[in-house]
C-alpha atoms as a PDB file:
ATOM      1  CA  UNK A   1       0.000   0.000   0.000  1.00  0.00           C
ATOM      2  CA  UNK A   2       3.112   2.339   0.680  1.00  0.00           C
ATOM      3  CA  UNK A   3       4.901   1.680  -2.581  1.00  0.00           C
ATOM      4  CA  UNK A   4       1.079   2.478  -4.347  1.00  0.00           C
ATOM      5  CA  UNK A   5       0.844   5.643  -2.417  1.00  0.00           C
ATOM      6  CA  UNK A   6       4.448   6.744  -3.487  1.00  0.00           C
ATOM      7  CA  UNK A   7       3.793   6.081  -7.090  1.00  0.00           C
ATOM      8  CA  UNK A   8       0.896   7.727  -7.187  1.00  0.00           C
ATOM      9  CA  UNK A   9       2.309  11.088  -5.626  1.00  0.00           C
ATOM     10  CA  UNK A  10       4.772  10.373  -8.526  1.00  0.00           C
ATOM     11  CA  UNK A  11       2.643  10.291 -11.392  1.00  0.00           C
ATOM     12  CA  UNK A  12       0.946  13.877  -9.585  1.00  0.00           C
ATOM     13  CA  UNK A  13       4.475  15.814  -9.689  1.00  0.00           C
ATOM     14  CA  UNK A  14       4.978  14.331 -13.487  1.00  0.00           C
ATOM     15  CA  UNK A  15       1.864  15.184 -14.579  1.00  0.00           C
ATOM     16  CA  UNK A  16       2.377  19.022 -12.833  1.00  0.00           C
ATOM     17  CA  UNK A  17       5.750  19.778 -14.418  1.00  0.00           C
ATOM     18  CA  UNK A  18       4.783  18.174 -17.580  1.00  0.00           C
ATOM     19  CA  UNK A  19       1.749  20.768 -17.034  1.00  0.00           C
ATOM     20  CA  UNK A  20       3.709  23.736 -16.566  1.00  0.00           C
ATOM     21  CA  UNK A  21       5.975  23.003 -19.116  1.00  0.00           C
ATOM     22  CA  UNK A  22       2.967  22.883 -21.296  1.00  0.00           C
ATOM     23  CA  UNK A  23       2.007  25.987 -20.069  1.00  0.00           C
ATOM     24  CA  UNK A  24       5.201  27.525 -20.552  1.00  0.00           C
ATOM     25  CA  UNK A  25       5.435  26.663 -23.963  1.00  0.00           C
ATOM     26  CA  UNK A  26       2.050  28.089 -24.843  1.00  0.00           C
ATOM     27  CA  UNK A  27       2.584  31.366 -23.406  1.00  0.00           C
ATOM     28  CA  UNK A  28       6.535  31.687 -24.821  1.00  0.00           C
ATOM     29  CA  UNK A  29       4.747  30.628 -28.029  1.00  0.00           C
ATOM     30  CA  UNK A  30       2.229  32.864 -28.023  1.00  0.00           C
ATOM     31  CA  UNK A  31       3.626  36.218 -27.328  1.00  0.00           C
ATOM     32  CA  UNK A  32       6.431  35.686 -30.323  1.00  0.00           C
ATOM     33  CA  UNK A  33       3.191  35.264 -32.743  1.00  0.00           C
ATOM     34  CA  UNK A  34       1.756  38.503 -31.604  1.00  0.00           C
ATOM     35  CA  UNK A  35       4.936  40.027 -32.019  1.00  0.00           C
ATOM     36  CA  UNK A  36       5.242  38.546 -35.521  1.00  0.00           C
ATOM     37  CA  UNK A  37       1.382  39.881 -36.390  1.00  0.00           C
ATOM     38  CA  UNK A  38       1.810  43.310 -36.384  1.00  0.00           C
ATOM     39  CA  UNK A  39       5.043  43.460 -38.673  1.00  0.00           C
ATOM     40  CA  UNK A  40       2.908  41.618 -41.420  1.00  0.00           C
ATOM     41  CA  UNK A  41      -0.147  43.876 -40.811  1.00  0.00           C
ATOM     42  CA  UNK A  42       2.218  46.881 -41.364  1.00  0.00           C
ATOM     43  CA  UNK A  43       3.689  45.441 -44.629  1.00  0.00           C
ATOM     44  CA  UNK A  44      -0.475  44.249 -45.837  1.00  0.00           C
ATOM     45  CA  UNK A  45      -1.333  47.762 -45.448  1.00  0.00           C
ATOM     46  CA  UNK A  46       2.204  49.621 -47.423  1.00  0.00           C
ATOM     47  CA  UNK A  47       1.488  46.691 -50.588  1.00  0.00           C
ATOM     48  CA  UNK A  48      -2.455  48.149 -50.340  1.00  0.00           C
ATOM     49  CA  UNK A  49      -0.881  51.723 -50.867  1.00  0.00           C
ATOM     50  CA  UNK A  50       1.026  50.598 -53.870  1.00  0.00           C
END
């Protein structure tokens, strides 16, 4: 019953770093893609003036 309850508290901090890591990724992934949208909304709008 011990070695059941350690592997279960286990599996809990795997699955929480894999979850932050997750999270993480999201949010670094995110913010470089609204960085990246402007730029190309700048250049849309000087090829509709030509």
């Amino acid at each position: 019953r011990a070695e059941a309850a350690e592997g279960a508290e286990g599996d809990k901090r795997a699955e929480g770093a894999e979850g932050q890591r997750s999270r993480g990724a999201t949010t670094n992934n995110q913010q470089p893609i609204t960085n990246y949208q402007l730029p190309i909304t700048k250049i849309m709008s000087v090829y509709s003036l030509l």
